[in-house]
Structures are given as C-alpha cells and as structure tokens.
C-alpha atoms as a PDB file:
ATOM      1  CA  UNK A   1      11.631 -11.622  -2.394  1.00  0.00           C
ATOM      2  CA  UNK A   2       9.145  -9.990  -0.346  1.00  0.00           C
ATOM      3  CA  UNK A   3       9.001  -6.328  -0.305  1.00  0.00           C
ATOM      4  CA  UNK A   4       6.743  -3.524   1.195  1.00  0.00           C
ATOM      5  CA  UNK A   5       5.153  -1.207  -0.149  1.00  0.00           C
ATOM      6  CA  UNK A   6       6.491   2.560   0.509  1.00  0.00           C
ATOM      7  CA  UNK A   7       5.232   3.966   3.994  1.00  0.00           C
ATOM      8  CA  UNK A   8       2.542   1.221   3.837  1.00  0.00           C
ATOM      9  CA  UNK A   9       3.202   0.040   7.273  1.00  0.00           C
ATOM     10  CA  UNK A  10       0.948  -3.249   7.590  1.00  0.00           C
ATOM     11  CA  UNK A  11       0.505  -4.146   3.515  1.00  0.00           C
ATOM     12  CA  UNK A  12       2.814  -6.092   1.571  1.00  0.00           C
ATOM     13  CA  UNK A  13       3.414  -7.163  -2.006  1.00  0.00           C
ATOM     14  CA  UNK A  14       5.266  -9.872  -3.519  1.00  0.00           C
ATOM     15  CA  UNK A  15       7.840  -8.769  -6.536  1.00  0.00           C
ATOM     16  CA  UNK A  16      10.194 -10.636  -8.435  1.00  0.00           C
ATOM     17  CA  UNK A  17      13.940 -10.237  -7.029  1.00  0.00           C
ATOM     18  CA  UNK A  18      15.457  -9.458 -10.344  1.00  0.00           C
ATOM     19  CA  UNK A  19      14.125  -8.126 -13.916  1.00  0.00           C
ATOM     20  CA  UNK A  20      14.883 -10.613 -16.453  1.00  0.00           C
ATOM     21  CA  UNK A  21      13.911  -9.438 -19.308  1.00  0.00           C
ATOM     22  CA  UNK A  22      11.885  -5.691 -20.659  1.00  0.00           C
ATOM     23  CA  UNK A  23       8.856  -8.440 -22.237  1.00  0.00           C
ATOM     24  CA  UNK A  24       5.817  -9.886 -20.939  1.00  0.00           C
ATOM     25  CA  UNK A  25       6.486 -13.029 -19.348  1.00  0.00           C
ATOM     26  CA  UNK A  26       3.958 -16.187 -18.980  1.00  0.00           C
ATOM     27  CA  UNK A  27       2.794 -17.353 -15.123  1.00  0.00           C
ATOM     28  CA  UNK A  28       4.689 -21.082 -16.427  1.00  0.00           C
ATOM     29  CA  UNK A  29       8.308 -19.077 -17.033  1.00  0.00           C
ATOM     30  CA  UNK A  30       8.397 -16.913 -13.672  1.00  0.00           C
ATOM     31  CA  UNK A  31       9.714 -18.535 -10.477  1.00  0.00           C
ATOM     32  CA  UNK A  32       7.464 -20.851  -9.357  1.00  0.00           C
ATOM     33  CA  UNK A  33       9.046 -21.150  -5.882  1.00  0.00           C
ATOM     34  CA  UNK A  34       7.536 -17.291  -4.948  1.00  0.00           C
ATOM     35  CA  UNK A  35       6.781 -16.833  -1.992  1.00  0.00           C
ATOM     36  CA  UNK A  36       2.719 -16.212  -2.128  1.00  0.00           C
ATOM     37  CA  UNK A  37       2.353 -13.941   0.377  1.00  0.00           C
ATOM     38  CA  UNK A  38      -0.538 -11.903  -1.233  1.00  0.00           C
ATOM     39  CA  UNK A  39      -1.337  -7.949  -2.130  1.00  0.00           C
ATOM     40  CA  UNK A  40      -3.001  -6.272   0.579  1.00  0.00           C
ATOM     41  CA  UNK A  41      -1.429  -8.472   3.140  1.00  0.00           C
ATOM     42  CA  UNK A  42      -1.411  -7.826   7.108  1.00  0.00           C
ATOM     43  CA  UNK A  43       2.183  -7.507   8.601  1.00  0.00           C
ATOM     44  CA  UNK A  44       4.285  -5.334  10.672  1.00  0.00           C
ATOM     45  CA  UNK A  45       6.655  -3.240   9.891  1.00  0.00           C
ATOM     46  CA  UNK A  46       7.391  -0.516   6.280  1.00  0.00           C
ATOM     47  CA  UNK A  47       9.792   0.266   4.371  1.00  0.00           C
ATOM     48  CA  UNK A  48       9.931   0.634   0.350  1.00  0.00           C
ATOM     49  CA  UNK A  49       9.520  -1.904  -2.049  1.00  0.00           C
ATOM     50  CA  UNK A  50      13.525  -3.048  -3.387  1.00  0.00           C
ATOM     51  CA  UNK A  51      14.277  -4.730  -6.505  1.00  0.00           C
ATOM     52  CA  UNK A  52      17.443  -6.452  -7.211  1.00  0.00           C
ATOM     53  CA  UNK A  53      19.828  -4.323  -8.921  1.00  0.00           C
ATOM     54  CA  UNK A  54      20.366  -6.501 -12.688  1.00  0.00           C
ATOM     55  CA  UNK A  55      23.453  -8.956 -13.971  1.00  0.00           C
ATOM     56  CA  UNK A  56      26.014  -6.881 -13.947  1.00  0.00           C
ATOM     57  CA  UNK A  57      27.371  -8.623 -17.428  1.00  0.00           C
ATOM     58  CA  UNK A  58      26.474  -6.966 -20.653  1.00  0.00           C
ATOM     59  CA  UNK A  59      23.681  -8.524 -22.719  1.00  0.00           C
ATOM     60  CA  UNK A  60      25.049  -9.893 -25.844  1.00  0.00           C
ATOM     61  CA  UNK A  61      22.858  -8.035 -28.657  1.00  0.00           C
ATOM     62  CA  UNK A  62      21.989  -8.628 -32.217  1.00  0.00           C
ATOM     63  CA  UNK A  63      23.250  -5.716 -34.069  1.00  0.00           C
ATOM     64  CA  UNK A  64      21.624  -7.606 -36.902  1.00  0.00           C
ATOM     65  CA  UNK A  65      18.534  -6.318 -35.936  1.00  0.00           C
ATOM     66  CA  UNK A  66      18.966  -2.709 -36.633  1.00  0.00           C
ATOM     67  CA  UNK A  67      16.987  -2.907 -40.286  1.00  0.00           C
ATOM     68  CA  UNK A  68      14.053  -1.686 -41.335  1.00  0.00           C
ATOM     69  CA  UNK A  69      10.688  -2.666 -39.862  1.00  0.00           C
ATOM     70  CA  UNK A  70       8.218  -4.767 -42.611  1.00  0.00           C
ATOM     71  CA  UNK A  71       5.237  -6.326 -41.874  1.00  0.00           C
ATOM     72  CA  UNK A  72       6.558  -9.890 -41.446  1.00  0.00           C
ATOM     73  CA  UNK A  73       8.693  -8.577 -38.924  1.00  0.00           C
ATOM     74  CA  UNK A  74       6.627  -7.004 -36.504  1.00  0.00           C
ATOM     75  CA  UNK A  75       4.947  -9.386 -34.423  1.00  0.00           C
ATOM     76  CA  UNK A  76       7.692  -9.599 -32.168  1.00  0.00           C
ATOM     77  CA  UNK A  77       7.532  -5.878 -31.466  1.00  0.00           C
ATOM     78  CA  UNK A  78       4.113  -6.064 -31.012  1.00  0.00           C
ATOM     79  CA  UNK A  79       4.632  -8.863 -28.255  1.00  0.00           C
ATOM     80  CA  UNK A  80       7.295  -6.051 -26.205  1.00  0.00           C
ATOM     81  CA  UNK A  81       5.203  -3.434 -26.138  1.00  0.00           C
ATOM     82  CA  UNK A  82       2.825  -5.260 -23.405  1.00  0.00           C
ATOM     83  CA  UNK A  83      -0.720  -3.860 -22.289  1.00  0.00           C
ATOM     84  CA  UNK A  84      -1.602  -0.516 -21.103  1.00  0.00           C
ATOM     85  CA  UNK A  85      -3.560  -0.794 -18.269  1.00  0.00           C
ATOM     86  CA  UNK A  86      -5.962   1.467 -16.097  1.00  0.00           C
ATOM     87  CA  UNK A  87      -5.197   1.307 -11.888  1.00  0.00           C
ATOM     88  CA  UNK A  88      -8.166   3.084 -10.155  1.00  0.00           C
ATOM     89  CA  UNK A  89      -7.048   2.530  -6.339  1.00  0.00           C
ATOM     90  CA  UNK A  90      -6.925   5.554  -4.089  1.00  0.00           C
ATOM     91  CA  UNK A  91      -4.391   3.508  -1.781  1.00  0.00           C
ATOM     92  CA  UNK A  92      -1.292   4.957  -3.187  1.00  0.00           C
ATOM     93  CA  UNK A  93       0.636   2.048  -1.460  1.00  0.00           C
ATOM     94  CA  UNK A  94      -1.626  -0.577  -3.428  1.00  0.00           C
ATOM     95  CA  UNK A  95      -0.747   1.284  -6.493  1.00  0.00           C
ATOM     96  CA  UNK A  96       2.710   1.466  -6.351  1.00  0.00           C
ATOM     97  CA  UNK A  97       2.733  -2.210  -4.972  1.00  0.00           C
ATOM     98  CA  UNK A  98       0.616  -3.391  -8.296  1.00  0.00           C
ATOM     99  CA  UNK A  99       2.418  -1.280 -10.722  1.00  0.00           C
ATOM    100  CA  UNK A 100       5.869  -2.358 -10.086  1.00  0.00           C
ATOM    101  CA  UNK A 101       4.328  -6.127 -10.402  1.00  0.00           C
ATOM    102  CA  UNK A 102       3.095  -5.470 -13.732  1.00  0.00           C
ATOM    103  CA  UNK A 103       5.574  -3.087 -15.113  1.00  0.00           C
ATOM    104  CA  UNK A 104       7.862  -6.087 -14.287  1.00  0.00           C
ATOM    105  CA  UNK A 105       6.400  -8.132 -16.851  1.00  0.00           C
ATOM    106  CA  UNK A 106       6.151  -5.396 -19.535  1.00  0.00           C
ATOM    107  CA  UNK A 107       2.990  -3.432 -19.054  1.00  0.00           C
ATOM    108  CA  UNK A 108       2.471   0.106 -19.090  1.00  0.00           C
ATOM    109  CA  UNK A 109       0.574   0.813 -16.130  1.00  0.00           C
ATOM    110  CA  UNK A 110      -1.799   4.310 -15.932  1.00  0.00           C
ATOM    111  CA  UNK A 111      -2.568   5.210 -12.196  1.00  0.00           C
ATOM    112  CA  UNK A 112      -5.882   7.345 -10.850  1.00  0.00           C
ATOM    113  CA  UNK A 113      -6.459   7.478  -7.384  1.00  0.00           C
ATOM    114  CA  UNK A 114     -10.657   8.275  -8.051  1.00  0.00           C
ATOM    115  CA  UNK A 115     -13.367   7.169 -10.513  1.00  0.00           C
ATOM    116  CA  UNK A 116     -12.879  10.551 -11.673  1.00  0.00           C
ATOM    117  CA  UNK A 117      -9.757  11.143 -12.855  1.00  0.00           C
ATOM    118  CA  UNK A 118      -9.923   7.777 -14.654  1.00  0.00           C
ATOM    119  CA  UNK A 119     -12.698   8.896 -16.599  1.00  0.00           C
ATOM    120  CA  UNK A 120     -10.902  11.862 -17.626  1.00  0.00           C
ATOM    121  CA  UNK A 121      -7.565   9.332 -18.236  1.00  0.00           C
ATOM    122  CA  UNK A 122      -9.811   7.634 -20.690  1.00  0.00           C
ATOM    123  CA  UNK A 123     -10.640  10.775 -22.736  1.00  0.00           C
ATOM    124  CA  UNK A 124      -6.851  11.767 -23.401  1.00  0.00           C
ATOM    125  CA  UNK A 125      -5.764   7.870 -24.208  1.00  0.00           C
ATOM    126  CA  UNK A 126      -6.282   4.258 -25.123  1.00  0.00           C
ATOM    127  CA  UNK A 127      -6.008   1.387 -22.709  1.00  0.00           C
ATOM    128  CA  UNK A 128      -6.768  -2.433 -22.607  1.00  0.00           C
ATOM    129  CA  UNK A 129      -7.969  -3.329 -19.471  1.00  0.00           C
ATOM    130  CA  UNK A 130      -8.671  -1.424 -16.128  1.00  0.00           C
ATOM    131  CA  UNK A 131      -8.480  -2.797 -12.629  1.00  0.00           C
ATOM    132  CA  UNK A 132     -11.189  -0.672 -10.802  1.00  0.00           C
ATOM    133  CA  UNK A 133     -11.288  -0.694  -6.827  1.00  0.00           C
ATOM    134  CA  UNK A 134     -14.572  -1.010  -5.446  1.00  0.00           C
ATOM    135  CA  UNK A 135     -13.890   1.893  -2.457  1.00  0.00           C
ATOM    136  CA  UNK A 136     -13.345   4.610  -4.272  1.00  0.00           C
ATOM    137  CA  UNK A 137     -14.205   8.499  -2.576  1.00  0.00           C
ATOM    138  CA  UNK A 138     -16.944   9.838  -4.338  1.00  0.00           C
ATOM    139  CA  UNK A 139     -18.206   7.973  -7.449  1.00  0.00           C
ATOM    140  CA  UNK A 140     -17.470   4.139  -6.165  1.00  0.00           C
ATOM    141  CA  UNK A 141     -15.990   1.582  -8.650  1.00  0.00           C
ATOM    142  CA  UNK A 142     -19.902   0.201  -8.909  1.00  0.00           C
ATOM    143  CA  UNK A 143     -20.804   3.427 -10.862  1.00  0.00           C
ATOM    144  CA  UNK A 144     -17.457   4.024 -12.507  1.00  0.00           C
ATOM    145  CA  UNK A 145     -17.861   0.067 -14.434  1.00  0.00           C
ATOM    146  CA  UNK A 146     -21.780   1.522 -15.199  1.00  0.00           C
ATOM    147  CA  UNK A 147     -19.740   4.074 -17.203  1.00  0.00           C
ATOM    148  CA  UNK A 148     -17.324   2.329 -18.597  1.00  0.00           C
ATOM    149  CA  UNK A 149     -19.634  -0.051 -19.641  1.00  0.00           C
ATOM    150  CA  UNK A 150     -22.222   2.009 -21.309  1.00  0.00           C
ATOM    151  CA  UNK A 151     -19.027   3.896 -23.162  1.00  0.00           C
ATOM    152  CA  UNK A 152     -17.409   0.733 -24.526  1.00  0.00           C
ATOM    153  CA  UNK A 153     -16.353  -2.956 -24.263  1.00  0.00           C
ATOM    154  CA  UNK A 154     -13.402  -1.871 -22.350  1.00  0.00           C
ATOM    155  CA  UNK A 155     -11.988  -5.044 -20.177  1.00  0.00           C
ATOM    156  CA  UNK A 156     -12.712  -4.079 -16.521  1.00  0.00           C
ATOM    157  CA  UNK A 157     -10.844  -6.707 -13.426  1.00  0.00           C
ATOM    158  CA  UNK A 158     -12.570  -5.626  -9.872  1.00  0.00           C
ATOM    159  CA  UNK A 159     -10.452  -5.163  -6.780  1.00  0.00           C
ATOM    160  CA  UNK A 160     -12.553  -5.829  -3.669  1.00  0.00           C
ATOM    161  CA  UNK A 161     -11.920  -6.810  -0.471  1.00  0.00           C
ATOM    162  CA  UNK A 162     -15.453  -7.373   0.344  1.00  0.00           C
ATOM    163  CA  UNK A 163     -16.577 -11.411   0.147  1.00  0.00           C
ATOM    164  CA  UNK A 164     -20.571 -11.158   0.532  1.00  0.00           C
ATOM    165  CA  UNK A 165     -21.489 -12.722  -2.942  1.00  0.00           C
ATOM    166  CA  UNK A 166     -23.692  -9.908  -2.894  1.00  0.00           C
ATOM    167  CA  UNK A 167     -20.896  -7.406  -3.892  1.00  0.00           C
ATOM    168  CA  UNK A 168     -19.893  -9.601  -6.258  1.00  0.00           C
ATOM    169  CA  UNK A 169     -22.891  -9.799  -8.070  1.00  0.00           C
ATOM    170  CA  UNK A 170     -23.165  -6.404  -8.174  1.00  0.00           C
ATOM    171  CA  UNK A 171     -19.803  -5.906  -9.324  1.00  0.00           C
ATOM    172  CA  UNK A 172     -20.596  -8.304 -12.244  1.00  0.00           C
ATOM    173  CA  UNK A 173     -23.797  -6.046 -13.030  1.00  0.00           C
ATOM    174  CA  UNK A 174     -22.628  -2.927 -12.740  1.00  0.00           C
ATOM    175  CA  UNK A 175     -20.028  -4.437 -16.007  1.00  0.00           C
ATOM    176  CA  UNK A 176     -16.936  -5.993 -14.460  1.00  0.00           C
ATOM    177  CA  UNK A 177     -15.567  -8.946 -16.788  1.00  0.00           C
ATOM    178  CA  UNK A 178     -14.274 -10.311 -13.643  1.00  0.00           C
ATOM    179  CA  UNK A 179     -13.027  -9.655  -9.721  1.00  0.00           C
ATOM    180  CA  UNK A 180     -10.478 -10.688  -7.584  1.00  0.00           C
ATOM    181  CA  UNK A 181     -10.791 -10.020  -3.649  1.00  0.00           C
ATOM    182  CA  UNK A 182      -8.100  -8.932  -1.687  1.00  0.00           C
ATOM    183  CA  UNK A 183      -5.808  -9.911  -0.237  1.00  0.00           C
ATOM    184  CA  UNK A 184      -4.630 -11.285  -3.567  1.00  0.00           C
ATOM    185  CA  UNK A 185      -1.571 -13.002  -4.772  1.00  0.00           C
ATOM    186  CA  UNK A 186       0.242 -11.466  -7.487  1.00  0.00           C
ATOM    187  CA  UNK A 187       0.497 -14.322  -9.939  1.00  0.00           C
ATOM    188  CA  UNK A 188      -3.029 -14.673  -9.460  1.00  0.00           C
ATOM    189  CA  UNK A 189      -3.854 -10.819 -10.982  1.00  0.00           C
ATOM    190  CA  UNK A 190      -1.333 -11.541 -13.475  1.00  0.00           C
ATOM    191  CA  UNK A 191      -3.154 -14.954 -14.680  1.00  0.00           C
ATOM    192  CA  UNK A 192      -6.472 -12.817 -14.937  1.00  0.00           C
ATOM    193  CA  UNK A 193      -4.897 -10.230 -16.667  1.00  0.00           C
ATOM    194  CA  UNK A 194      -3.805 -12.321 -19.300  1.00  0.00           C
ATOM    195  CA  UNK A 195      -7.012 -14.509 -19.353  1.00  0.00           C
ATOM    196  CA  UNK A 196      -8.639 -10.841 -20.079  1.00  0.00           C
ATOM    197  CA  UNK A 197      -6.749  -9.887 -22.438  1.00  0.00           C
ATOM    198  CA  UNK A 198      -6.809 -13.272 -24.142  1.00  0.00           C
ATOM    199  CA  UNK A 199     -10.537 -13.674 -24.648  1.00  0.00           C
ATOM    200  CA  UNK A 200     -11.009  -9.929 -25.867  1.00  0.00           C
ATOM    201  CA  UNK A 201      -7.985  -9.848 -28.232  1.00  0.00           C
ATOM    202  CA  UNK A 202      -6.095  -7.250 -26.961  1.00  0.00           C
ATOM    203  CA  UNK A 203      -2.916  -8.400 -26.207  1.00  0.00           C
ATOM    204  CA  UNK A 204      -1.029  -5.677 -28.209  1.00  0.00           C
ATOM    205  CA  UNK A 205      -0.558  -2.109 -27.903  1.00  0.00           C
ATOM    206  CA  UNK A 206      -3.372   0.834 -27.766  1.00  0.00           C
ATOM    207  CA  UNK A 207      -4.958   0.901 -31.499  1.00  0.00           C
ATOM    208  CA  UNK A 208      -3.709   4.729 -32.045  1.00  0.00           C
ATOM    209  CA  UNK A 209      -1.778   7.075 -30.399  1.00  0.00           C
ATOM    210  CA  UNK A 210      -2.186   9.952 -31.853  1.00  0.00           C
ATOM    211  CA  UNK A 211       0.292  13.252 -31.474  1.00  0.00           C
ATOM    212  CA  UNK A 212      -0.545  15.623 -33.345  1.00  0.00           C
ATOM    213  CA  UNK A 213       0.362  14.596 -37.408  1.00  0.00           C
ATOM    214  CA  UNK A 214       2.327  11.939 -35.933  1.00  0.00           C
ATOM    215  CA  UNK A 215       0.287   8.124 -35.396  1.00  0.00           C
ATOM    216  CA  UNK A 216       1.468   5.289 -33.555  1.00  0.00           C
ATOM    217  CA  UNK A 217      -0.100   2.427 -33.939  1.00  0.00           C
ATOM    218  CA  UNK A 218       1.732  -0.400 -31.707  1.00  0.00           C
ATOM    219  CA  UNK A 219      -0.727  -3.342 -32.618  1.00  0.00           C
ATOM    220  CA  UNK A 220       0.225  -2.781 -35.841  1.00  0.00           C
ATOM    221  CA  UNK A 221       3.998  -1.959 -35.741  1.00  0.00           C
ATOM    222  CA  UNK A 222       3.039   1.670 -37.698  1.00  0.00           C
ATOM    223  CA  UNK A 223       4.322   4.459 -37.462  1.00  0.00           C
ATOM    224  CA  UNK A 224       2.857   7.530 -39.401  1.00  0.00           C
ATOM    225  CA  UNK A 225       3.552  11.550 -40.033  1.00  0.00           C
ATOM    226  CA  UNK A 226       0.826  13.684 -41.927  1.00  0.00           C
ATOM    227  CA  UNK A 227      -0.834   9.751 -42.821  1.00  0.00           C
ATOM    228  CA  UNK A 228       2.387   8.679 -44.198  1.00  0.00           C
ATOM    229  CA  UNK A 229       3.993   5.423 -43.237  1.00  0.00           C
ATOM    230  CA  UNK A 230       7.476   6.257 -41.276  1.00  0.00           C
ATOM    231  CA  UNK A 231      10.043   3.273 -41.967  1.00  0.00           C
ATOM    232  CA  UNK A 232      11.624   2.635 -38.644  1.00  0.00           C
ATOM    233  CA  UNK A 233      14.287   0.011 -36.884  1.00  0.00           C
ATOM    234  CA  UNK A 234      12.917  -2.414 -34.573  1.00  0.00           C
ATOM    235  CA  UNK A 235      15.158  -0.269 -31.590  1.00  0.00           C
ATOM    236  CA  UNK A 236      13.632   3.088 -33.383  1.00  0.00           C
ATOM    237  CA  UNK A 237      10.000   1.929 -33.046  1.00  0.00           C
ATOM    238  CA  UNK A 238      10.459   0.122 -29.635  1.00  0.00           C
ATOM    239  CA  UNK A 239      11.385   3.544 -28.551  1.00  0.00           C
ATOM    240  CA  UNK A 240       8.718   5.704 -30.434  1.00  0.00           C
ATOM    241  CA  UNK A 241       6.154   3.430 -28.657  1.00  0.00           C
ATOM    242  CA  UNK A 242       7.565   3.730 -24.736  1.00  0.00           C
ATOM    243  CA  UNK A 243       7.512   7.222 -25.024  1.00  0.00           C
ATOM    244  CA  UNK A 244       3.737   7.003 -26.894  1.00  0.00           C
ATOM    245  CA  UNK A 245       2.395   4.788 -24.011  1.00  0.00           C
ATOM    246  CA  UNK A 246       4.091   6.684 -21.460  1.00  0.00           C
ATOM    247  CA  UNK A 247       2.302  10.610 -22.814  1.00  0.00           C
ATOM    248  CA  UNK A 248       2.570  13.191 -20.147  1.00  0.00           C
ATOM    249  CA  UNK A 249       5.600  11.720 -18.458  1.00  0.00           C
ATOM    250  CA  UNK A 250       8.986  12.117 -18.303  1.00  0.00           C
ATOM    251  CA  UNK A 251      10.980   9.239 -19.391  1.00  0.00           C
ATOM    252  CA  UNK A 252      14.923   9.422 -17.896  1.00  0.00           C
ATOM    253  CA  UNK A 253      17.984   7.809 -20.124  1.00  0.00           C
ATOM    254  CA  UNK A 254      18.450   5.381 -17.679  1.00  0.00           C
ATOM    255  CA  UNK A 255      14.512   4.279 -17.941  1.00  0.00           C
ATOM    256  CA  UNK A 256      14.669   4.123 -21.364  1.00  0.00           C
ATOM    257  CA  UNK A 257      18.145   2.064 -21.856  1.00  0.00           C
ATOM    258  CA  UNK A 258      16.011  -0.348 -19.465  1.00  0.00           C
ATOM    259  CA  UNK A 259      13.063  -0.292 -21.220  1.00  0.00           C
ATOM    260  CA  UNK A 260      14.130  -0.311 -24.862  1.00  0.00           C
ATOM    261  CA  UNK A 261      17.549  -2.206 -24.683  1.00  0.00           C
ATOM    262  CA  UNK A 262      16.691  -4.595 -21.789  1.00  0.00           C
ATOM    263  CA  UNK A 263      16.660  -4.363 -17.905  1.00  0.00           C
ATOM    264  CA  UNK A 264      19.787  -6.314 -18.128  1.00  0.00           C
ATOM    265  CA  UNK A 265      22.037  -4.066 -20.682  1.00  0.00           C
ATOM    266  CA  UNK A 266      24.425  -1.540 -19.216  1.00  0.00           C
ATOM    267  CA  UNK A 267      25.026   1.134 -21.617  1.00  0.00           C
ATOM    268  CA  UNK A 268      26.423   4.699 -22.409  1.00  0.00           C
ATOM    269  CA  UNK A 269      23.565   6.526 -21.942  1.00  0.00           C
ATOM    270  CA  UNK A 270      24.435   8.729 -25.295  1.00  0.00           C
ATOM    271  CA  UNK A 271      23.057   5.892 -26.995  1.00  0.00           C
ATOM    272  CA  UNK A 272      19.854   6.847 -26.397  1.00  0.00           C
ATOM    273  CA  UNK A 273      20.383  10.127 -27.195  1.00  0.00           C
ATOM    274  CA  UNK A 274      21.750   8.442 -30.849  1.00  0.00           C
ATOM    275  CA  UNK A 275      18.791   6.711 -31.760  1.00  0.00           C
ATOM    276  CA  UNK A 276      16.522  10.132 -30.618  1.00  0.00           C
ATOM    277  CA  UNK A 277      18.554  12.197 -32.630  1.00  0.00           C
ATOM    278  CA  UNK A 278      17.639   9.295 -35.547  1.00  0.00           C
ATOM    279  CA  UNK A 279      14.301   9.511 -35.013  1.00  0.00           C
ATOM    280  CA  UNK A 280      13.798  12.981 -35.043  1.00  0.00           C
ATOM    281  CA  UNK A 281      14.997  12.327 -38.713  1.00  0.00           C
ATOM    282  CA  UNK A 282      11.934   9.931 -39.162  1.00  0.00           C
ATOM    283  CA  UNK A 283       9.437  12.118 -37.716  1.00  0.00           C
ATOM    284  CA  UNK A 284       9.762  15.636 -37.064  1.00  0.00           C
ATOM    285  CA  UNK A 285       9.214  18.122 -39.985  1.00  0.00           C
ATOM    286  CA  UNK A 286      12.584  19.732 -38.593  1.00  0.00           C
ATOM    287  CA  UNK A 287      14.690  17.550 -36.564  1.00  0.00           C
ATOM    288  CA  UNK A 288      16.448  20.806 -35.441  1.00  0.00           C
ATOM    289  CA  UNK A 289      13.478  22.253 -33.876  1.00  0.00           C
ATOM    290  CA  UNK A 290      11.578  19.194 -32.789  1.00  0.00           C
ATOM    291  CA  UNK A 291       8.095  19.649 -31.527  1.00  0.00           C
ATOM    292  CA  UNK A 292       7.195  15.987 -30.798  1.00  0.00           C
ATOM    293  CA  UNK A 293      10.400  14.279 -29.285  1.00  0.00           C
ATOM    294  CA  UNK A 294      10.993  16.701 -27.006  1.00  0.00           C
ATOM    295  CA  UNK A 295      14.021  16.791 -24.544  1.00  0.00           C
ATOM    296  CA  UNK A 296      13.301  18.026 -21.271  1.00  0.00           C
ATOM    297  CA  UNK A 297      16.992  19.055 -19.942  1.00  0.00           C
ATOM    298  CA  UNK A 298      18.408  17.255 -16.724  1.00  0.00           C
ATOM    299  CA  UNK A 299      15.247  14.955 -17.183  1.00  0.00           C
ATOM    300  CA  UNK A 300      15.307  12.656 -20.606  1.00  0.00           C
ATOM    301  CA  UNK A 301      12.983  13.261 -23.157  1.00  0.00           C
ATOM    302  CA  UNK A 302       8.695  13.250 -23.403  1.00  0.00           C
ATOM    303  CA  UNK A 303       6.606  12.898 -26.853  1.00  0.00           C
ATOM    304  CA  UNK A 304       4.066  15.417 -27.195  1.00  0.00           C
ATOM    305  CA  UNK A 305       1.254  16.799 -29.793  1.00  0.00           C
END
C-alpha cells in the first residue's frame, strides 16, 4: 500500500498494509510483491500515512506462557524487543515516514530533528544504530558522525541525497559504517539495518536501562531493583522493557495491548492495567505509591527514575 507522509505534499513512503505481528520480521518473510516506490519520492498530492486497521479475529494465545522468566527462556524475548534506533532528519515528514516503517517491524525508533538534540538523546539513553541525515541546520551530519565516532563504536547508516562520490567519501571519513542515498526504498534501509546490526552484534535490546534502583537489561532478559534480580513473566518483562525503551513518553493502553500482546489481539484494555498492577509488585518498594510505573491519568502509564 502506498501511503504519504502527513502534510508532505510531494514525498512518499512505502508501508506495509497490515501489522502482522509486534516482532522483527526478515526482508525474505515480508511481501515481496511491495510496491517499491522509494522514501523521499516525487509525487503529487498529501495526505497522512494509513495503515490497515488488524484481523479483526482474536489471536489464539498461550496462557502457558505466563511462568517465570529463566535464562534458557529468554532468547525469544530478547528477539521482541527489536533495536532502538537514533533518526536525525529535520524533515519531520521523512521521520514520521521512516519511523512507522521500522516500528512496523519491531524497533523502537528515537527521533531528533538536529545534530544537537541527538547528541543530547545520546547522553540520557542507549541506542544501536543511528541513521544521521547529511543536511542537518547547524552542526551537519559530517560533524555529528566525527562525534559520534570519537565517543564510541556506535553503528551510524547515512541518509543523503547527494550522489557526487565525493560526499560519500566524506561521509565514510567523517565515521559512517555505511550510506544510503535518497530516494530510497524501504526494504532496502531495512536490509542495511539488519546487515548493521548483524556485523556489530547488537541485535538485542540497549545493554542497561537504568531508572533509578531499578535496571533493565533487555539483551539479557534482567530485570533488577537495588542490584537484585526481579523474577518476571515473559508478558511482565515484555512490558517492563516497552515502557524502558520508550523513557520520556507516554505509552496509551491501546499502544501497549499492541505492543506487548500483538498488533493483532483485541483485548479489554484492564488487562493491561492487571499485569501493571503485577508489576508494581515486582518492582516498586511500595506498589501503593509507585514512583517508577507511573500512571499518567486519561493517558496510560510512563516508567521513570
């Protein structure tokens, strides 16, 4: 399905019709009949980017599943928590375009519209990989991969739409691990992605989230409070870790019965509020006065320090 991008006007970005599942998903299992119209695209007309509303039948689920978390059973946690990754684009349209792409396969995507604010993302958490526009107002993406790269061996994909081989090599340089030039297709970013995160072994979660006494760790399926291990469900610590990956923000009932119970489950949305009230059990101090699980009313609920 092709869909603009909100108030974009002439730039348009392929997304899947429908969301199949809340994991990552390989370039081999997604439709390979999309249309490959590509990111940054010349057309006419706007409008916002739709996605097919899901199945309206109920996901069969494995109640089986609610037991405590070991280590020989968290691999398959660590596979649906997906990638965090940096967007530094100050298109908003290209942003919202590429986010919705990779939040459909299961990433966690952290926007900045400057060099910036990206540097000051990377102070207050942990990503993977960061797609850095070249065009950026006031430090470019040349300087902001100089920075990166002198700080780390953070993954860095550049966005250009500039061609001269020039650019490129600059690009490559300055500390990019690779670039793509737009117009782009999206299965093409995805494949790059993945090829990133492949060859620097980080395809879990951040290494630590930290909030206060409370530690997630979702490459390593731990949980801990004061340095004590917390034992958790599978549902428990898939939920613990989308409201770790998603700090600062807001995530709704609705987001979060998508997120943690699949894109495809239709739900009471009390059963979220169930399995917060369990966690708060886990890991608040007092579950009555919780300072980390925090509900923020009419909204849904935030994790904080």
């Amino acid at each position: 399905m092709r869909a603009r991008s909100p108030g974009m006007g002439s730039r348009l970005c392929d997304l899947p019709e429908t969301r199949d599942a809340p994991h990552p998903t390989s370039a081999s299992s997604r439709d390979d009949t999309e249309s490959p119209l590509p990111v940054g695209h010349r057309g006419s007309g706007g409008g916002k980017p739709t996605l097919a509303k899901p199945p309206s039948a109920r996901r069969e689920r494995n109640h089986s599943e609610e037991v405590e978390l070991t280590h020989a059973g968290r691999t398959d946690m660590i596979a649906g928590v997906g990638a965090c990754i940096l967007m530094v684009e100050d298109d908003e349209r290209i942003r919202t375009s590429v986010r919705l792409l990779l939040e459909d396969e299961g990433h966690t995507v952290v926007e900045a519209d400057s060099a910036e604010e990206a540097l000051g993302v990377l102070e207050r958490r942990a990503v993977h990989i960061a797609l850095v526009d070249v065009m950026l107002p006031g430090m470019d993406g040349f300087e902001l991969c100089r920075r990166l790269r002198s700080a780390g061996d953070l993954p860095i994909l550049m966005l250009t739409a500039r061609t001269d081989s020039h650019d490129v090599v600059a690009g490559l340089e300055a500390g990019a691990d690779d670039y793509l030039t737009k117009p782009f297709v999206p299965k093409e970013l995805s494949a790059r992605i993945r090829a990133l995160l492949r060859r620097t072994g980080r395809c879990g979660g951040p290494e630590a989230l930290v909030f206060g006494d409370l530690e997630v760790l979702p490459d390593a399926g731990v949980v801990r409070r004061a340095g004590e291990e917390v034992a958790l469900t599978k549902t428990e610590f898939r939920l613990i870790c989308e409201l770790a990956t998603n700090s600062g923000h807001v995530l709704s009932r609705e987001s979060l019965l998508q997120r943690v119970w699949g894109y495809d489950y239709f739900g009471d949305s009390r059963l979220v509020d169930v399995h917060v009230r369990r966690l708060r059990t886990k890991v608040e101090s007092d579950p009555a006065e919780p300072h980390h699980v925090v509900t923020v009313r009419g909204l849904g609920y935030k994790l904080e320090p």
